[in-house]
C-alpha atoms as a PDB file:
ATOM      1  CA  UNK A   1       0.000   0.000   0.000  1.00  0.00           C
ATOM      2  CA  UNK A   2       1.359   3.635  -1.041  1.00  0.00           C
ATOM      3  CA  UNK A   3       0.255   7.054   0.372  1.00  0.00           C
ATOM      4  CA  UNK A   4       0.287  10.154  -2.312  1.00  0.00           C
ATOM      5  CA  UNK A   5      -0.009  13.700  -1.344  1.00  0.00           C
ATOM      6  CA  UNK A   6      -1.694  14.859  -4.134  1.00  0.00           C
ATOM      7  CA  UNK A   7      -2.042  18.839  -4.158  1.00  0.00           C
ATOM      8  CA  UNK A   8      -3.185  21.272  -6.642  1.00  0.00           C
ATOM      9  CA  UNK A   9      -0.382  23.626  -7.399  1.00  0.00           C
ATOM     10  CA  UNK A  10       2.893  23.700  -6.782  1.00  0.00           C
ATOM     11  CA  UNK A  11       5.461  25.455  -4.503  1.00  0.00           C
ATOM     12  CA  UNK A  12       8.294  27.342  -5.053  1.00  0.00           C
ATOM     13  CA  UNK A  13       8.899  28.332  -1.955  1.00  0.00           C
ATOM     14  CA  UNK A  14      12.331  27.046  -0.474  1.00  0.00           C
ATOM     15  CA  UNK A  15      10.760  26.564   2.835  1.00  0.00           C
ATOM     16  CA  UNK A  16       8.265  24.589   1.581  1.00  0.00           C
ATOM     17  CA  UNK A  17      10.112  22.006  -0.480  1.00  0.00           C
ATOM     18  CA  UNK A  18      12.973  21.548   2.913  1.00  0.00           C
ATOM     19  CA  UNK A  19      10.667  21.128   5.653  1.00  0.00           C
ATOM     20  CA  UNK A  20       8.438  18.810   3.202  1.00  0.00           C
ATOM     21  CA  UNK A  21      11.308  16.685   2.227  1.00  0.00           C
ATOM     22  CA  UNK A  22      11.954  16.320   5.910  1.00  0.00           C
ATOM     23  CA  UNK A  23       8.894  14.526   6.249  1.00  0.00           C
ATOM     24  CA  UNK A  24       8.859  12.842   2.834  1.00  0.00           C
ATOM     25  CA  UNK A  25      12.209  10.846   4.220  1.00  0.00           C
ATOM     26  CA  UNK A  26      10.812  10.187   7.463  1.00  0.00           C
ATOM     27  CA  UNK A  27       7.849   9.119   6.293  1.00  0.00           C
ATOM     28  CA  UNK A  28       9.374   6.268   3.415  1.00  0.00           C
ATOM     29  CA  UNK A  29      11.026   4.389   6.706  1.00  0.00           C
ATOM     30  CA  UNK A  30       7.127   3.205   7.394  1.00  0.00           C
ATOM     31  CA  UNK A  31       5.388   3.393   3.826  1.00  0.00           C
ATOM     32  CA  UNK A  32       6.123   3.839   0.469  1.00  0.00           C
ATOM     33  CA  UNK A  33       5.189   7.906   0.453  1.00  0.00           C
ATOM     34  CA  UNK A  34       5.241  10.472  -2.344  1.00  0.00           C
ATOM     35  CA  UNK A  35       4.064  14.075  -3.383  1.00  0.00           C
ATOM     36  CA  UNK A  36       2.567  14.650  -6.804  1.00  0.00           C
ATOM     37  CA  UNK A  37       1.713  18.151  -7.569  1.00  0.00           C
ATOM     38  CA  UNK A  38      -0.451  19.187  -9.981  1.00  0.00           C
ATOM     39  CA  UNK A  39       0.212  22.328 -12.128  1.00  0.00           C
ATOM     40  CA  UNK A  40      -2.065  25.410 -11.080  1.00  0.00           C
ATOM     41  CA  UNK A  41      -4.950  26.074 -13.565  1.00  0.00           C
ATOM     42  CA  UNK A  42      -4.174  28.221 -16.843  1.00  0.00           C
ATOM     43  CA  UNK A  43      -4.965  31.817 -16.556  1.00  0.00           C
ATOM     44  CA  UNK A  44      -7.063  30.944 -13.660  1.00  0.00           C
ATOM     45  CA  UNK A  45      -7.104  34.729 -12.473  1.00  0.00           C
ATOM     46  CA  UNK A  46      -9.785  34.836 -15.176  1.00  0.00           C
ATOM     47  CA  UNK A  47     -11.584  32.027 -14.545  1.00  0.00           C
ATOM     48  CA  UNK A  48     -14.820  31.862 -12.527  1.00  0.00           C
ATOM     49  CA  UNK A  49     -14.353  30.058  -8.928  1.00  0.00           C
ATOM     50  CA  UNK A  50     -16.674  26.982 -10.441  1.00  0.00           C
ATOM     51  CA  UNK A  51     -14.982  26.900 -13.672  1.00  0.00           C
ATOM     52  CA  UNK A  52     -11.297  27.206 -12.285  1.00  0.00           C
ATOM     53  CA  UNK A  53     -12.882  24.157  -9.680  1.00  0.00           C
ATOM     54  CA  UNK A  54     -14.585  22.249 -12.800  1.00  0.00           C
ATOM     55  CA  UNK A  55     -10.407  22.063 -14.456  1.00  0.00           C
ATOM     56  CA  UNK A  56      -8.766  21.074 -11.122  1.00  0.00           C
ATOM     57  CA  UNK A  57     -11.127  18.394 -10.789  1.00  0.00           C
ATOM     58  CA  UNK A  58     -10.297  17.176 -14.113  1.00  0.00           C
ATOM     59  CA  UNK A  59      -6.515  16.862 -13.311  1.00  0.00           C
ATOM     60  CA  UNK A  60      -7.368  15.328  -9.813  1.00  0.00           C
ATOM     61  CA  UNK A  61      -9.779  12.352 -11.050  1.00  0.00           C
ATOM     62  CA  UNK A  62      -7.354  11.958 -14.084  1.00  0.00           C
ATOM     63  CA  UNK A  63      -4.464  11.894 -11.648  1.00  0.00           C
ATOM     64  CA  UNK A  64      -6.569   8.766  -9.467  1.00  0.00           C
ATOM     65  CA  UNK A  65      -6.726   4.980  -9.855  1.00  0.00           C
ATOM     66  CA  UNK A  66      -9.916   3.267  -9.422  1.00  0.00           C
ATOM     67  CA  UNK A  67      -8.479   1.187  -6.589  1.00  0.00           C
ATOM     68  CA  UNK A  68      -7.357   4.446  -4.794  1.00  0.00           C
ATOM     69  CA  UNK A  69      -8.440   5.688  -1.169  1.00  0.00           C
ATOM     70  CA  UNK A  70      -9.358   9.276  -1.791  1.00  0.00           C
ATOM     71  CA  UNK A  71      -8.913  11.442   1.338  1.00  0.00           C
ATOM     72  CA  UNK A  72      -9.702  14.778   0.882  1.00  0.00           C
ATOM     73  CA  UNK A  73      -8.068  17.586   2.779  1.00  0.00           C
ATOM     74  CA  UNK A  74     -11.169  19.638   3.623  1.00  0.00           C
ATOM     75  CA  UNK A  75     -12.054  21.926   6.298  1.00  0.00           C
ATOM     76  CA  UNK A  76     -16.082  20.521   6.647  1.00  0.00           C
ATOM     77  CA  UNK A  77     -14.163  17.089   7.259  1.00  0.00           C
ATOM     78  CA  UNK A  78     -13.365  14.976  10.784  1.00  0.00           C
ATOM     79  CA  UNK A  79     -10.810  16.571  13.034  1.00  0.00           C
ATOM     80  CA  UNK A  80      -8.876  14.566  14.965  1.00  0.00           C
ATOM     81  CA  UNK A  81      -6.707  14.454  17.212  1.00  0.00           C
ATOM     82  CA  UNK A  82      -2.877  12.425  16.618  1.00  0.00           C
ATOM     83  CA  UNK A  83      -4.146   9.839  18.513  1.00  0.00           C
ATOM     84  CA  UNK A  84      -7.310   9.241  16.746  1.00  0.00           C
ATOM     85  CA  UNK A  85      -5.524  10.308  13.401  1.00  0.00           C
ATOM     86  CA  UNK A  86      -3.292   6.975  14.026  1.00  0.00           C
ATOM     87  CA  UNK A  87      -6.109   5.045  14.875  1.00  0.00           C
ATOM     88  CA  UNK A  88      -8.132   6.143  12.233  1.00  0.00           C
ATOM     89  CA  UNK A  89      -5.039   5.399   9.436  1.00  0.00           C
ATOM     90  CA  UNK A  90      -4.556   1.998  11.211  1.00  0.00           C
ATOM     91  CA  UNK A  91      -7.821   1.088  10.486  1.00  0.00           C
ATOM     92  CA  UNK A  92      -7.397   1.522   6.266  1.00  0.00           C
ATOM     93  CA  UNK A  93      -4.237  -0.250   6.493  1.00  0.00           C
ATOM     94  CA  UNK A  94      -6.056  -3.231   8.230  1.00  0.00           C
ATOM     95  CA  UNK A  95      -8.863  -3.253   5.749  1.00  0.00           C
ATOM     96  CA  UNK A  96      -6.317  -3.508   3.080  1.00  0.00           C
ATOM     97  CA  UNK A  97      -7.571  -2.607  -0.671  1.00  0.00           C
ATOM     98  CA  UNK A  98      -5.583  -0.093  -2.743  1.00  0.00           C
ATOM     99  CA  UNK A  99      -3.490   2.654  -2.188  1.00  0.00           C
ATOM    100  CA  UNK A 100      -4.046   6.125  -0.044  1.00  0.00           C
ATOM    101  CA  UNK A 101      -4.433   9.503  -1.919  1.00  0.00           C
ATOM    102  CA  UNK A 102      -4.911  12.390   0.340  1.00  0.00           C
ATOM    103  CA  UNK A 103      -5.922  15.314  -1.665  1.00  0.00           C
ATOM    104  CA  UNK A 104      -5.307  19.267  -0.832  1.00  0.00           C
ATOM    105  CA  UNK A 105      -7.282  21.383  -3.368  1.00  0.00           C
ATOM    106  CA  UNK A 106      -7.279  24.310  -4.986  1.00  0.00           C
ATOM    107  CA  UNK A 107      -7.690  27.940  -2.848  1.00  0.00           C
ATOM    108  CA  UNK A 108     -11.602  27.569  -3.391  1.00  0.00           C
ATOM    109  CA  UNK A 109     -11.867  24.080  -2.278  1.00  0.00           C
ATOM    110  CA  UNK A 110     -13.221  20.914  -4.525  1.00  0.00           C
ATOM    111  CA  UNK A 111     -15.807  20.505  -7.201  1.00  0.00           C
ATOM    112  CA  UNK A 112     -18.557  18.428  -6.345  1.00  0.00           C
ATOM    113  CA  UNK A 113     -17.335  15.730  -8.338  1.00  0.00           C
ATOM    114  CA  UNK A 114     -14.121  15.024  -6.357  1.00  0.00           C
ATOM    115  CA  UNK A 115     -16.542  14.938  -3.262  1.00  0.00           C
ATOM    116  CA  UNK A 116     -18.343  12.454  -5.505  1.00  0.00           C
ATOM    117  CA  UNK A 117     -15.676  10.244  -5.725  1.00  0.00           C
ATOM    118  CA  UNK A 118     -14.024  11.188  -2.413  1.00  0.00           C
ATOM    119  CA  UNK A 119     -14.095   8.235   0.407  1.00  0.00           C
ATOM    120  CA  UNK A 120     -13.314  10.167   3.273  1.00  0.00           C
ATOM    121  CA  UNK A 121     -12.567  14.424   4.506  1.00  0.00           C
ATOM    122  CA  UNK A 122     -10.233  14.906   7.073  1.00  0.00           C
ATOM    123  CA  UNK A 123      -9.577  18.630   8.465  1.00  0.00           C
ATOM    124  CA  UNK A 124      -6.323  19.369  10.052  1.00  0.00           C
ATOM    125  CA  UNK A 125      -7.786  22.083  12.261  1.00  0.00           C
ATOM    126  CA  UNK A 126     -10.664  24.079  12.732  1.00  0.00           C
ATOM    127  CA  UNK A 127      -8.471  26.854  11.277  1.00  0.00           C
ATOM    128  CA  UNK A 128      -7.703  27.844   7.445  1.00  0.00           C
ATOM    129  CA  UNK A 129      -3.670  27.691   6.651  1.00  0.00           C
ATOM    130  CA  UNK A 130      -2.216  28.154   3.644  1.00  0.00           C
ATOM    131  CA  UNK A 131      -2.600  25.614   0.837  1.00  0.00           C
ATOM    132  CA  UNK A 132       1.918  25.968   1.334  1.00  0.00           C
ATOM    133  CA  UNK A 133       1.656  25.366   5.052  1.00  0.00           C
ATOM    134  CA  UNK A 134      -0.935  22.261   4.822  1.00  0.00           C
ATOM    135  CA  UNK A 135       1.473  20.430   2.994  1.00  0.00           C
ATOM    136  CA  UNK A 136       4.490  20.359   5.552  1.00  0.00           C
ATOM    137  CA  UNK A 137       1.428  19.787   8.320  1.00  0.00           C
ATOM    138  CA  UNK A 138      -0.072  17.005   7.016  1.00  0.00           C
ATOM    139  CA  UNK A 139       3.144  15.332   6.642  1.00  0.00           C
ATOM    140  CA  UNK A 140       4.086  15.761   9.906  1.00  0.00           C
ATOM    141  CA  UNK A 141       1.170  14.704  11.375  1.00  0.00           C
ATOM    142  CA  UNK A 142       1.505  11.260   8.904  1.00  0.00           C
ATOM    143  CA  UNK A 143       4.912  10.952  10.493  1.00  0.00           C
ATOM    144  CA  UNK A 144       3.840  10.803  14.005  1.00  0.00           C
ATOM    145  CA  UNK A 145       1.259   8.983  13.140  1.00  0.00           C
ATOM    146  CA  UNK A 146       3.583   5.845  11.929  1.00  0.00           C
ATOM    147  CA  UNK A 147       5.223   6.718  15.094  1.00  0.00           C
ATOM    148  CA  UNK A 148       2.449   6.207  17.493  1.00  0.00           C
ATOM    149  CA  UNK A 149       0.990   3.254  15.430  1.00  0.00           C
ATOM    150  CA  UNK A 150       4.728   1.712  15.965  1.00  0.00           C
ATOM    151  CA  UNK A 151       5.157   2.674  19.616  1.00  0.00           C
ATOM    152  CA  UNK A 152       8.021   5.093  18.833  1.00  0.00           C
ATOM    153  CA  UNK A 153       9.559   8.144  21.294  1.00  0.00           C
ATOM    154  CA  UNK A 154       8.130  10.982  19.092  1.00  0.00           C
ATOM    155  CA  UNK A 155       4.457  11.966  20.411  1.00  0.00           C
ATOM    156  CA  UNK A 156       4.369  12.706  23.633  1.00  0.00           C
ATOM    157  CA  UNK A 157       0.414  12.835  25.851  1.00  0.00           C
END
């Protein structure tokens, strides 16, 4: 079983990029783990917010297997906390099936065709960060995930 971070857009930020590879290396000791990034909509400063929505969708079902886990990234999904998050990740690796995508969208969220096809939203916090900031977040929180599902010195409660 593989995890993807799939994400709409991509970063150029320095920052970014070394603080997410952190967690990208960490992260391949447990699972097989990448980050595929979509390229941002053409001229989607003119675009209306459904239209520019309508195109990412296209790339992100493209982008998807029909065996794949889609997770979206959403702020209407389940918060949890690490704990739970662990529990809750332990759970689709016991259940088996295909791989894990978890999804951040574009800046106005996700048409409602990738909810369509979405099997599960997860919010990282009751708060809105930066579609830059998610990315290093999430993978952190995937990290100590592996490391509370494996009994490891990382989270501490």
């Amino acid at each position: 079983m593989r995890i993807t971070l799939l994400t709409v857009g991509r970063s150029d930020e320095a920052w970014v990029r070394e603080s997410l590879g952190l967690y990208c290396s960490r992260i391949a000791h447990y699972v097989p783990f990448s980050v595929k990034e979509l390229p941002d909509v053409k001229a989607a400063s003119s675009l209306s917010t459904p239209v520019r929505k309508t195109r990412e969708a296209e790339a992100i079902l493209k982008s998807l297997k029909p065996s794949d886990r889609l997770i979206l990234l959403d702020e209407h999904g389940k918060c949890f906390r690490s704990l739970e998050f662990a529990s809750y990740l332990q759970g689709i690796f016991n259940g088996g099936g295909g791989d894990i995508v978890f999804c951040i969208g574009g800046p106005y969220g996700f048409a409602p065709e990738v909810y369509a096809r979405a099997n599960d939203k997860i919010s990282l916090s009751p708060m809105t960060f930066s579609h830059q900031m998610v990315r290093t977040i999430f993978a952190e929180q995937l990290y100590r995930a592996f490391t509370i599902m494996r009994g490891e010195p990382y989270h501490n409660e």
